[in-house]
ModelCIF file with pLDDT and N, C-alpha, C, O atoms, coordinates in Angstrom:
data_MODEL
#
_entry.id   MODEL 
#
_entity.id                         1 
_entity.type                       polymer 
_entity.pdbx_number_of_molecules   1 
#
_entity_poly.entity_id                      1 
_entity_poly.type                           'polypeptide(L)' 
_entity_poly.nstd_linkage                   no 
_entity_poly.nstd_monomer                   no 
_entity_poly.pdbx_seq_one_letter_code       
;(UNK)(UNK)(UNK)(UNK)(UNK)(UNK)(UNK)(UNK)(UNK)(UNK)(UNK)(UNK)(UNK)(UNK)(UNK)(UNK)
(UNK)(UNK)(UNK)(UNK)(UNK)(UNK)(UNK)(UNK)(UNK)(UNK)(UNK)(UNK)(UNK)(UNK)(UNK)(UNK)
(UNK)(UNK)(UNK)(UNK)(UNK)(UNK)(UNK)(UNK)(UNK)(UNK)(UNK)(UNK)
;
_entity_poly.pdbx_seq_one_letter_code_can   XXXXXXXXXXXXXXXXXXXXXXXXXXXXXXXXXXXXXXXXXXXX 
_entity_poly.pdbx_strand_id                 A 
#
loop_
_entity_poly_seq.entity_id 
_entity_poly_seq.num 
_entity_poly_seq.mon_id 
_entity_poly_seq.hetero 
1 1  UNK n 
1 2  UNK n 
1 3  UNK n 
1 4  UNK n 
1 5  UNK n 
1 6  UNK n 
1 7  UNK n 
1 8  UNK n 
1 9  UNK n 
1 10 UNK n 
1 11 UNK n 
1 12 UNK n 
1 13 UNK n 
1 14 UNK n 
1 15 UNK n 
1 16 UNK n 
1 17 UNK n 
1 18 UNK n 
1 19 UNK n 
1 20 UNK n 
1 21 UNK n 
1 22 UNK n 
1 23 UNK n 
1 24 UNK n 
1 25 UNK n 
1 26 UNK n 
1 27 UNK n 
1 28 UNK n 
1 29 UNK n 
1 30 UNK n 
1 31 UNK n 
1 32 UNK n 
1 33 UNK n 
1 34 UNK n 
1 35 UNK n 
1 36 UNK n 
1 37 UNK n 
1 38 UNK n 
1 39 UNK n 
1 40 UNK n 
1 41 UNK n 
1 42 UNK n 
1 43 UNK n 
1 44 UNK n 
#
_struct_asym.id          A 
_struct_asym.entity_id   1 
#
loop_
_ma_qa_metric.id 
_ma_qa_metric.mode 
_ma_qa_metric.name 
_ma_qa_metric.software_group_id 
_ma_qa_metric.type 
1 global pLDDT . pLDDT 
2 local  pLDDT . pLDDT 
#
_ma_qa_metric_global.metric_id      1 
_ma_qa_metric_global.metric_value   94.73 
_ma_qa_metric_global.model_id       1 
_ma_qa_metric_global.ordinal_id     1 
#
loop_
_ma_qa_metric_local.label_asym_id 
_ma_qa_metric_local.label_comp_id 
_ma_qa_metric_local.label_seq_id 
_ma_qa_metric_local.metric_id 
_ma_qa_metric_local.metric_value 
_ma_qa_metric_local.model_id 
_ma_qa_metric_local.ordinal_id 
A UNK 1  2 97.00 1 1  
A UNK 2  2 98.00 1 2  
A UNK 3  2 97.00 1 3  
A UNK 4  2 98.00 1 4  
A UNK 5  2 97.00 1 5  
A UNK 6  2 97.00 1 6  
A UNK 7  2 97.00 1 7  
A UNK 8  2 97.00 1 8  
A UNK 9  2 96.00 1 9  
A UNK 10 2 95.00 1 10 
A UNK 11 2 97.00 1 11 
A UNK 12 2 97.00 1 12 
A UNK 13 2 97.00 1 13 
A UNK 14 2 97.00 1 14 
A UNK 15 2 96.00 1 15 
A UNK 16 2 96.00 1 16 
A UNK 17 2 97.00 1 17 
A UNK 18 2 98.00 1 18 
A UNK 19 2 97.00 1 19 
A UNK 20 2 98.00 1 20 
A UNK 21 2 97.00 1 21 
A UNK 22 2 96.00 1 22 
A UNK 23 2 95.00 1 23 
A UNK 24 2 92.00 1 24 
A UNK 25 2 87.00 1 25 
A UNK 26 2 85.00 1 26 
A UNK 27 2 87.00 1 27 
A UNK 28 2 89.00 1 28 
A UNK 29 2 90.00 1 29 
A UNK 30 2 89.00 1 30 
A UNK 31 2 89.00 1 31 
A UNK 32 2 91.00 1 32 
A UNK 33 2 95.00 1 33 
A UNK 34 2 96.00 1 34 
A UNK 35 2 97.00 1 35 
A UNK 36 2 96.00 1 36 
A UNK 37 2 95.00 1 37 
A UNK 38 2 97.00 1 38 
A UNK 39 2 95.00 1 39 
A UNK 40 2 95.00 1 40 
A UNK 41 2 96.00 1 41 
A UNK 42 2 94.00 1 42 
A UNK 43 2 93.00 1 43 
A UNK 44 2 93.00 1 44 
#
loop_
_atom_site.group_PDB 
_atom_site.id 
_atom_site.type_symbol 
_atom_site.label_atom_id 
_atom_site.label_alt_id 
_atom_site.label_comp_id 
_atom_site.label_asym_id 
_atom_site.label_entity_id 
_atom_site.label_seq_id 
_atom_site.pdbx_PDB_ins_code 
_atom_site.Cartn_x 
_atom_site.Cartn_y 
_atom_site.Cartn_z 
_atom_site.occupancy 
_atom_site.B_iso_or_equiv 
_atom_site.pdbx_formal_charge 
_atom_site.auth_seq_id 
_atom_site.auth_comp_id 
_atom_site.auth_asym_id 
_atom_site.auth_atom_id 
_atom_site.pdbx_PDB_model_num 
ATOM 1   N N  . UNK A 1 1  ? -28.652 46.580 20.409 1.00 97.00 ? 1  UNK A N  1 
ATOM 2   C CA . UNK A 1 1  ? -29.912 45.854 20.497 1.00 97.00 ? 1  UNK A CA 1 
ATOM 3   C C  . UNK A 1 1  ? -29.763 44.544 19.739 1.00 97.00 ? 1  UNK A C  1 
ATOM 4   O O  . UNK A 1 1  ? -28.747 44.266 19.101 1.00 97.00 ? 1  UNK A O  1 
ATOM 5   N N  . UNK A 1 2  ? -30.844 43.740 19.842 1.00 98.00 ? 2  UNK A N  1 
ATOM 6   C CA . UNK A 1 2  ? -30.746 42.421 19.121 1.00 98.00 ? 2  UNK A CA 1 
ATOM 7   C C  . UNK A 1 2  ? -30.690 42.545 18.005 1.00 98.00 ? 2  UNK A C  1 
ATOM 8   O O  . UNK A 1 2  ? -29.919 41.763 17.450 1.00 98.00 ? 2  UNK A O  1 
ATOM 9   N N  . UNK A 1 3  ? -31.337 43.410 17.230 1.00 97.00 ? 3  UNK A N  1 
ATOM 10  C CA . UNK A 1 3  ? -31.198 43.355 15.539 1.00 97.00 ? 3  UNK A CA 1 
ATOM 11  C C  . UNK A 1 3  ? -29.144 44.062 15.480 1.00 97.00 ? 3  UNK A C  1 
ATOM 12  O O  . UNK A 1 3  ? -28.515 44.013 14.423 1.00 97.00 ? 3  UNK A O  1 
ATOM 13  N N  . UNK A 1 4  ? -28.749 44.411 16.304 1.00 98.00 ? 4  UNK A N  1 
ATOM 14  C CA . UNK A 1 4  ? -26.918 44.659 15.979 1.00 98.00 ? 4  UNK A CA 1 
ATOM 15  C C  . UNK A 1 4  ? -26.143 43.564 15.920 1.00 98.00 ? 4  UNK A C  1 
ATOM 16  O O  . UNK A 1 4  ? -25.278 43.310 15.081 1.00 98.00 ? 4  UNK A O  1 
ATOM 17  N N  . UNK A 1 5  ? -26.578 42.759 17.087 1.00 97.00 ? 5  UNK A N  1 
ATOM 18  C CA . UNK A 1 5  ? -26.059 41.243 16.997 1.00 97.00 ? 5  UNK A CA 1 
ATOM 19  C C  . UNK A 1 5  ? -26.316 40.401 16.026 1.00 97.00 ? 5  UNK A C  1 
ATOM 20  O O  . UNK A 1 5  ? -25.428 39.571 15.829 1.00 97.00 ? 5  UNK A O  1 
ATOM 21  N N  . UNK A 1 6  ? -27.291 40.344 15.322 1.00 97.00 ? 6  UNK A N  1 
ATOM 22  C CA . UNK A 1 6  ? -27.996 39.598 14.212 1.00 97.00 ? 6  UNK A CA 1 
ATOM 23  C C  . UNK A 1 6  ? -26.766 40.098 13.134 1.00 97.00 ? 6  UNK A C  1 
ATOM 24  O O  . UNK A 1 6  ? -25.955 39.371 12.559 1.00 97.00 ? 6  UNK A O  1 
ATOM 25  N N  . UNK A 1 7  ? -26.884 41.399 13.063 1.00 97.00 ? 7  UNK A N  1 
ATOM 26  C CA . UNK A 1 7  ? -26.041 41.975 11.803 1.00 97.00 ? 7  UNK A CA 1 
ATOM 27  C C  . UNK A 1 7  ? -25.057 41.504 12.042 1.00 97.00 ? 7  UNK A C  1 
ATOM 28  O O  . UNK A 1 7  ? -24.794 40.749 11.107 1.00 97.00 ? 7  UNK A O  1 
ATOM 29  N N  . UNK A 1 8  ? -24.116 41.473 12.940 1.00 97.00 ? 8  UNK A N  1 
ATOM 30  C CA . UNK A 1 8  ? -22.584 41.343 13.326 1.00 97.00 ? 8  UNK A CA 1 
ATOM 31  C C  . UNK A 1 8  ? -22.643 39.831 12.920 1.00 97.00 ? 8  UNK A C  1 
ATOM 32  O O  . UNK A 1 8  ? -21.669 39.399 12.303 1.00 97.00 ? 8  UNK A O  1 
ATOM 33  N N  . UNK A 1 9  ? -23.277 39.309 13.089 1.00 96.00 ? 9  UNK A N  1 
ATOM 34  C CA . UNK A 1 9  ? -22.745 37.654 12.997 1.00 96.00 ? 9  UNK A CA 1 
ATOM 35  C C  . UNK A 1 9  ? -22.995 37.727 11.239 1.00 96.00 ? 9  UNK A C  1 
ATOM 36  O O  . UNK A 1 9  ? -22.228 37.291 10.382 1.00 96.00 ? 9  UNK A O  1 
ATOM 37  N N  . UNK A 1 10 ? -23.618 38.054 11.141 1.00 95.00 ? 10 UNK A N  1 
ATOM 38  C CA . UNK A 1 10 ? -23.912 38.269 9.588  1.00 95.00 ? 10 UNK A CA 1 
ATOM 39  C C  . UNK A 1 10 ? -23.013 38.745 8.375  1.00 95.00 ? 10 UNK A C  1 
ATOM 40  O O  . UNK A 1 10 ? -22.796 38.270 7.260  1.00 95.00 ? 10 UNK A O  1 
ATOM 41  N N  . UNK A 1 11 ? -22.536 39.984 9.108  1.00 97.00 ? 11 UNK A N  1 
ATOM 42  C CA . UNK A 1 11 ? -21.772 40.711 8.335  1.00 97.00 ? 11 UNK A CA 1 
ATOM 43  C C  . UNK A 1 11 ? -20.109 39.808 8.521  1.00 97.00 ? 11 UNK A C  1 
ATOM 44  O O  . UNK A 1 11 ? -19.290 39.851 7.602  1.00 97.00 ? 11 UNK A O  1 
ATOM 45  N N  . UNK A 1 12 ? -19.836 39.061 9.791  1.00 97.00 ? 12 UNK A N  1 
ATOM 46  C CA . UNK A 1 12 ? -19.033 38.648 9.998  1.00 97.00 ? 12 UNK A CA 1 
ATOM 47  C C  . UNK A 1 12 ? -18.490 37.158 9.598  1.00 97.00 ? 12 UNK A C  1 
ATOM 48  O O  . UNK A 1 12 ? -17.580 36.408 9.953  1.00 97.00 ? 12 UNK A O  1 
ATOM 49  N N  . UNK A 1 13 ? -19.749 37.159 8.497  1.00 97.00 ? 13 UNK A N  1 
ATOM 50  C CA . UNK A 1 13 ? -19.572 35.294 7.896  1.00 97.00 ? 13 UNK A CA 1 
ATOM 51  C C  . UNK A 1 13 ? -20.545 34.263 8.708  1.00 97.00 ? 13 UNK A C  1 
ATOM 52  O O  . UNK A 1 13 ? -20.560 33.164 8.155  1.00 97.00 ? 13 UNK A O  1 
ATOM 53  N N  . UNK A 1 14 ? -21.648 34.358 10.289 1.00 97.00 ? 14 UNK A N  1 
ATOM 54  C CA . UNK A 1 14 ? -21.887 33.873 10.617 1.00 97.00 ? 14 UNK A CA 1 
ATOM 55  C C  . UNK A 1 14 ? -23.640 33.742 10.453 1.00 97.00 ? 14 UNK A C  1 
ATOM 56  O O  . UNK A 1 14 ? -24.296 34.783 10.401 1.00 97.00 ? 14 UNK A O  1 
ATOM 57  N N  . UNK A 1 15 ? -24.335 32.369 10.376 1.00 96.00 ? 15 UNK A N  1 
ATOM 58  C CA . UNK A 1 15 ? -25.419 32.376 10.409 1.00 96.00 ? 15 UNK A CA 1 
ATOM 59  C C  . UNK A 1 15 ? -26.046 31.684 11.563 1.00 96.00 ? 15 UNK A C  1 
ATOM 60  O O  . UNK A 1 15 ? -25.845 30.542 11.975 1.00 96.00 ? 15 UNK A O  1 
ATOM 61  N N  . UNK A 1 16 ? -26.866 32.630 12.011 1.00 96.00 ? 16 UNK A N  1 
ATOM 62  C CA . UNK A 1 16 ? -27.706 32.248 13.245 1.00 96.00 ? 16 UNK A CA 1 
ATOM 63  C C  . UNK A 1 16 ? -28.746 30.999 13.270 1.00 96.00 ? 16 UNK A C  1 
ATOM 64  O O  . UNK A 1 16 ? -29.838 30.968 12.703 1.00 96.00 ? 16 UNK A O  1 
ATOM 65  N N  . UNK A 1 17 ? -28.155 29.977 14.056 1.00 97.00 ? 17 UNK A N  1 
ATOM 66  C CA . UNK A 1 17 ? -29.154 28.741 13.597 1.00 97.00 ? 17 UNK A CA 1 
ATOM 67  C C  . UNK A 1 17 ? -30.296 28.586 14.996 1.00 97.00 ? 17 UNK A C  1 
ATOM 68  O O  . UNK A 1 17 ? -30.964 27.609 15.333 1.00 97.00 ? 17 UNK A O  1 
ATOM 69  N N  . UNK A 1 18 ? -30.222 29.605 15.456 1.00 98.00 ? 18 UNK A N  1 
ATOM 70  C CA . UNK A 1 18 ? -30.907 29.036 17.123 1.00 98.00 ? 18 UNK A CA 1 
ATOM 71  C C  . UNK A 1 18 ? -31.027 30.482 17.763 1.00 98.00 ? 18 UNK A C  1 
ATOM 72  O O  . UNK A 1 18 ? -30.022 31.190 17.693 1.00 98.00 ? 18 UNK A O  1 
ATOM 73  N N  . UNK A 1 19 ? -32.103 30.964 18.350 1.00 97.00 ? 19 UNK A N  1 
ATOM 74  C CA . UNK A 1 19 ? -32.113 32.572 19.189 1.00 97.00 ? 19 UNK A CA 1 
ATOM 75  C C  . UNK A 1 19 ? -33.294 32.241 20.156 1.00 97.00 ? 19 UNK A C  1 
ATOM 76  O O  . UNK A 1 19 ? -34.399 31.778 19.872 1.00 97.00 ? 19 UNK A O  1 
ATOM 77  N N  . UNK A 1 20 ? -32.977 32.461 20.910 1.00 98.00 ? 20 UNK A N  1 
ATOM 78  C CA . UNK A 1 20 ? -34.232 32.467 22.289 1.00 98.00 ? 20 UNK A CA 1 
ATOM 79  C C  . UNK A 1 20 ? -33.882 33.633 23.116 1.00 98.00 ? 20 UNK A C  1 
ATOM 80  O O  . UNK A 1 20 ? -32.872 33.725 23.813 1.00 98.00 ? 20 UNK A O  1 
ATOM 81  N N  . UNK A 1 21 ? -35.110 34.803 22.930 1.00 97.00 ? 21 UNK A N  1 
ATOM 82  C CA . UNK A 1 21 ? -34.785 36.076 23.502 1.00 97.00 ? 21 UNK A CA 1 
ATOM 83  C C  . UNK A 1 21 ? -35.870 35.985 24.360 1.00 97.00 ? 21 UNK A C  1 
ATOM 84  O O  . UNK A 1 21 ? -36.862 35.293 24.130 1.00 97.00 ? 21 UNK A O  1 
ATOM 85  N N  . UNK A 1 22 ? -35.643 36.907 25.685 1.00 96.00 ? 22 UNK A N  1 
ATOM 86  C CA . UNK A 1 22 ? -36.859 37.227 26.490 1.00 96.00 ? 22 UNK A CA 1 
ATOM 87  C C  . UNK A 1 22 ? -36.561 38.908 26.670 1.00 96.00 ? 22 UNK A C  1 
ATOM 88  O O  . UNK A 1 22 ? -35.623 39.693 26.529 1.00 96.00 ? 22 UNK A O  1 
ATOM 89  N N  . UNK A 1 23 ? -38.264 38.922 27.153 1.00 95.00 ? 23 UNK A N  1 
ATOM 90  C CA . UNK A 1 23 ? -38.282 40.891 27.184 1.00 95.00 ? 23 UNK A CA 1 
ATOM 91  C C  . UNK A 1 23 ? -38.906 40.726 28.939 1.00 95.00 ? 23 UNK A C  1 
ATOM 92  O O  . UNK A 1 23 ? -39.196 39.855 29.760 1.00 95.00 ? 23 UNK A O  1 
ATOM 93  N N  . UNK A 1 24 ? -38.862 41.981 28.807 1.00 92.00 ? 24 UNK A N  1 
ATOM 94  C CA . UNK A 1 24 ? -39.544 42.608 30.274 1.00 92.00 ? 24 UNK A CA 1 
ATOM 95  C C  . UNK A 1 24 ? -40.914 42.324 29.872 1.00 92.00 ? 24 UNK A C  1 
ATOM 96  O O  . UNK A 1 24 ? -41.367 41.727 28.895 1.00 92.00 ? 24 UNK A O  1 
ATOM 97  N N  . UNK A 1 25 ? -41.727 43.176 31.342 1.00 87.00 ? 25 UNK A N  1 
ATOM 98  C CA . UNK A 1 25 ? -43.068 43.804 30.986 1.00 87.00 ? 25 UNK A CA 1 
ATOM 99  C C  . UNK A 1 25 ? -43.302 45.060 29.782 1.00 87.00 ? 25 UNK A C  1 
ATOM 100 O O  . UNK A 1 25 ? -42.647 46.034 29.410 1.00 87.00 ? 25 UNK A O  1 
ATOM 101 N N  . UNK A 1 26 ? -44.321 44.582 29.497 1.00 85.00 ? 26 UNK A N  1 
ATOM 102 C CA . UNK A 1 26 ? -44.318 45.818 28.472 1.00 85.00 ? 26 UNK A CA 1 
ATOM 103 C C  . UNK A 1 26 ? -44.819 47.456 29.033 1.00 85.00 ? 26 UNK A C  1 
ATOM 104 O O  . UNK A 1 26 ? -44.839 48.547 28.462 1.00 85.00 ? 26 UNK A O  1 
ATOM 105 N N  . UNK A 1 27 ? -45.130 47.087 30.182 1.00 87.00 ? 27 UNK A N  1 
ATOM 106 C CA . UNK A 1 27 ? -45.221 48.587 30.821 1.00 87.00 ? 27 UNK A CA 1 
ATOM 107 C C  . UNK A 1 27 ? -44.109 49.039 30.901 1.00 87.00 ? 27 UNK A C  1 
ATOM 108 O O  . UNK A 1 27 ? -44.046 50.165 30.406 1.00 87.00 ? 27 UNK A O  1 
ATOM 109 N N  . UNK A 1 28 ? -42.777 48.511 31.482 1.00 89.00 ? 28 UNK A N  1 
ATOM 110 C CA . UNK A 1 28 ? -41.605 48.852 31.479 1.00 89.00 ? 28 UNK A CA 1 
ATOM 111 C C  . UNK A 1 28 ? -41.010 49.907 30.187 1.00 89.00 ? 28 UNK A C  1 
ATOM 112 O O  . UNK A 1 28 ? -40.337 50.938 30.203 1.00 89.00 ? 28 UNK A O  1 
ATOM 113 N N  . UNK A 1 29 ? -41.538 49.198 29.244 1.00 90.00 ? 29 UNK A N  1 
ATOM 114 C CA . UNK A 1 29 ? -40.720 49.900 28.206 1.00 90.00 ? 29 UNK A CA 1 
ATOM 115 C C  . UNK A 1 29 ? -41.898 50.864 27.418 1.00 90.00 ? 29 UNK A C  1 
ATOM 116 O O  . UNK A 1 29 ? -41.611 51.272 26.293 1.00 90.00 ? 29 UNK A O  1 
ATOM 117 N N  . UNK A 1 30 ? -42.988 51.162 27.905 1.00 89.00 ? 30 UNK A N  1 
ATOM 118 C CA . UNK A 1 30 ? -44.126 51.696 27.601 1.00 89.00 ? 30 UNK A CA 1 
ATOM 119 C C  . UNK A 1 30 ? -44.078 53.254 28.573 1.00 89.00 ? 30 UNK A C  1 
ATOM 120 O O  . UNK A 1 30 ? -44.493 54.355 28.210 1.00 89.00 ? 30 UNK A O  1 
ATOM 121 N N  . UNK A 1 31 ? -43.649 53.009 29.442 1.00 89.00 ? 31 UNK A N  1 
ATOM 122 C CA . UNK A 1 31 ? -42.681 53.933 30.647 1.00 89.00 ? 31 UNK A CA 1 
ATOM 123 C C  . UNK A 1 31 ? -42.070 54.888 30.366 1.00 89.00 ? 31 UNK A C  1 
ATOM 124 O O  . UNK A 1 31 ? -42.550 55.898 30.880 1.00 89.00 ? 31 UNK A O  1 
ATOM 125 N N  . UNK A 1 32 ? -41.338 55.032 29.863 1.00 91.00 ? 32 UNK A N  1 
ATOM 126 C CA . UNK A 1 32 ? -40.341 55.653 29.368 1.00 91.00 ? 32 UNK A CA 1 
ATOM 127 C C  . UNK A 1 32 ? -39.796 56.157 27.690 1.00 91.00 ? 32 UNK A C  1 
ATOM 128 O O  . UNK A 1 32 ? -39.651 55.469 26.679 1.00 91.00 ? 32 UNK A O  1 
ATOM 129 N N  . UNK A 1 33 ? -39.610 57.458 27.893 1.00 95.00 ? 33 UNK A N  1 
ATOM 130 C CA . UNK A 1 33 ? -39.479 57.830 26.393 1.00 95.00 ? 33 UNK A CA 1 
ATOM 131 C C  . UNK A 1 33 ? -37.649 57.377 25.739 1.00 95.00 ? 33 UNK A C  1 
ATOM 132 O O  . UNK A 1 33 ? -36.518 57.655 26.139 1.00 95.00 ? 33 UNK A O  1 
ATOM 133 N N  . UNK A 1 34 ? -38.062 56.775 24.873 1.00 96.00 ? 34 UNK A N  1 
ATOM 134 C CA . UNK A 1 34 ? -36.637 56.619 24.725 1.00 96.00 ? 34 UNK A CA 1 
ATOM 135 C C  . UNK A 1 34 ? -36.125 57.968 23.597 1.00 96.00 ? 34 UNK A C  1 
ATOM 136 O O  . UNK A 1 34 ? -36.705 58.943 23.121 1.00 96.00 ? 34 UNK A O  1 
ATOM 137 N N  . UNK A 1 35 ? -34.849 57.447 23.507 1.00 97.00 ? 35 UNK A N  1 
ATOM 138 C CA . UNK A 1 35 ? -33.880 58.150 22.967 1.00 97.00 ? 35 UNK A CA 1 
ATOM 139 C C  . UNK A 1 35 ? -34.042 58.135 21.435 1.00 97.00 ? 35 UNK A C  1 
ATOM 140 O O  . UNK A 1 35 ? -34.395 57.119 20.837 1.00 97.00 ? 35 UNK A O  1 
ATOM 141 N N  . UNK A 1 36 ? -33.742 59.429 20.761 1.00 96.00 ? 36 UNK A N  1 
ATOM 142 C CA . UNK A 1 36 ? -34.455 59.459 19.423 1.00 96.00 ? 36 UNK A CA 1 
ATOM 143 C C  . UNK A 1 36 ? -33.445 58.465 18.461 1.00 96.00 ? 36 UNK A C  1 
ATOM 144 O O  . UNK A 1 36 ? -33.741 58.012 17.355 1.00 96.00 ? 36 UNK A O  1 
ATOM 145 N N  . UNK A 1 37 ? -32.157 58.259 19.211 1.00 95.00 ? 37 UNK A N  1 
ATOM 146 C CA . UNK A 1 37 ? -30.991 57.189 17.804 1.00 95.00 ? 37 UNK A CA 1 
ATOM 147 C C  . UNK A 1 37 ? -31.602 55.594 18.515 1.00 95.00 ? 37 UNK A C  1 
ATOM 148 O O  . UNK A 1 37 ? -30.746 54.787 18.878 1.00 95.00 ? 37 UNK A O  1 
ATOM 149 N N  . UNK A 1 38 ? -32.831 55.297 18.644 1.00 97.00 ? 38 UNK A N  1 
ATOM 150 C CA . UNK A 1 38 ? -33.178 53.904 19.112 1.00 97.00 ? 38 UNK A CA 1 
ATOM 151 C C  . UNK A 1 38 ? -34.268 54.189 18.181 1.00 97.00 ? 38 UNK A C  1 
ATOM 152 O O  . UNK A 1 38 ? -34.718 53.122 17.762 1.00 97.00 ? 38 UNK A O  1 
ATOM 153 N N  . UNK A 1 39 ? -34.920 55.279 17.653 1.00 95.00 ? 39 UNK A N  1 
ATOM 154 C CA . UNK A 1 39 ? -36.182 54.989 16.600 1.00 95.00 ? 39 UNK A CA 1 
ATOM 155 C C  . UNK A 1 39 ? -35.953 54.441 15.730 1.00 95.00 ? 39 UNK A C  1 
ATOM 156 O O  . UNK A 1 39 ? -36.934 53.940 15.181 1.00 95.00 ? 39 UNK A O  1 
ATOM 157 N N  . UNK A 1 40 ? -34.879 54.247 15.217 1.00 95.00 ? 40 UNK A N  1 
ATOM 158 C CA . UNK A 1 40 ? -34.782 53.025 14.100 1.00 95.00 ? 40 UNK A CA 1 
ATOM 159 C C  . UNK A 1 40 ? -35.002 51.276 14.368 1.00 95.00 ? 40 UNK A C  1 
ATOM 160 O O  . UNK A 1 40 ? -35.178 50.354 13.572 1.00 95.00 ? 40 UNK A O  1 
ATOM 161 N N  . UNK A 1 41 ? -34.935 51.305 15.352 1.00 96.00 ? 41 UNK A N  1 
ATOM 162 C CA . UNK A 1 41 ? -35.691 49.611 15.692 1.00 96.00 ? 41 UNK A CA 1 
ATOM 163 C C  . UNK A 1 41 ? -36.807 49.185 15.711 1.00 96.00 ? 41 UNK A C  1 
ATOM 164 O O  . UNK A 1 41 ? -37.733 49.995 15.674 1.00 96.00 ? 41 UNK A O  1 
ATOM 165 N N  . UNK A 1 42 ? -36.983 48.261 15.753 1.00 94.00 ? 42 UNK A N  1 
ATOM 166 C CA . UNK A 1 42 ? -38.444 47.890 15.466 1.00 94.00 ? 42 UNK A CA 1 
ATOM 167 C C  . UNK A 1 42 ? -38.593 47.738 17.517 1.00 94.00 ? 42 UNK A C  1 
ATOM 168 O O  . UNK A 1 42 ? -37.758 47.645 18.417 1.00 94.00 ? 42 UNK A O  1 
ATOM 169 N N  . UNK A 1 43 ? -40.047 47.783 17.472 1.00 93.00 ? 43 UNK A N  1 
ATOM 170 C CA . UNK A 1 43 ? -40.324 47.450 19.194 1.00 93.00 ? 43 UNK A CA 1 
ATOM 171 C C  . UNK A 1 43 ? -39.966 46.028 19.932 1.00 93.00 ? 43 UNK A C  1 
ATOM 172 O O  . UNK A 1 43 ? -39.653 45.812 21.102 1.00 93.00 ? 43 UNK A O  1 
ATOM 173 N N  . UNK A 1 44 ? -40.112 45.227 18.932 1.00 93.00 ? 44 UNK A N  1 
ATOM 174 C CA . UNK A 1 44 ? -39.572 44.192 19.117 1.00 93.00 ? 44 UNK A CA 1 
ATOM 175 C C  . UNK A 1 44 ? -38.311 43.803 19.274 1.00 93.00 ? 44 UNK A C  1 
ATOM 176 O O  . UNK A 1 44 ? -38.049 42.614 19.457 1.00 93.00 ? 44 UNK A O  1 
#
């Protein structure tokens, strides 16, 4: 997820100067139960 990429550049010496993310609908992901090793993210 996006918060892994954040870390990796991070952990890897790099700082993020610029991010432009897009999402779905939020029914989409309102849909579906996810998987319990994704409860650690935020919804965002």
């Amino acid at each position: 997820r996006i918060a892994d990429y954040r870390d990796i550049h991070s952990r890897t010496g790099f700082h993020v100067v610029n991010e432009e993310s897009r999402t779905a609908a939020a029914e989409f992901i309102d849909s579906i139960q996810i998987a319990p090793e994704f409860n650690r993210y935020e919804r965002a």
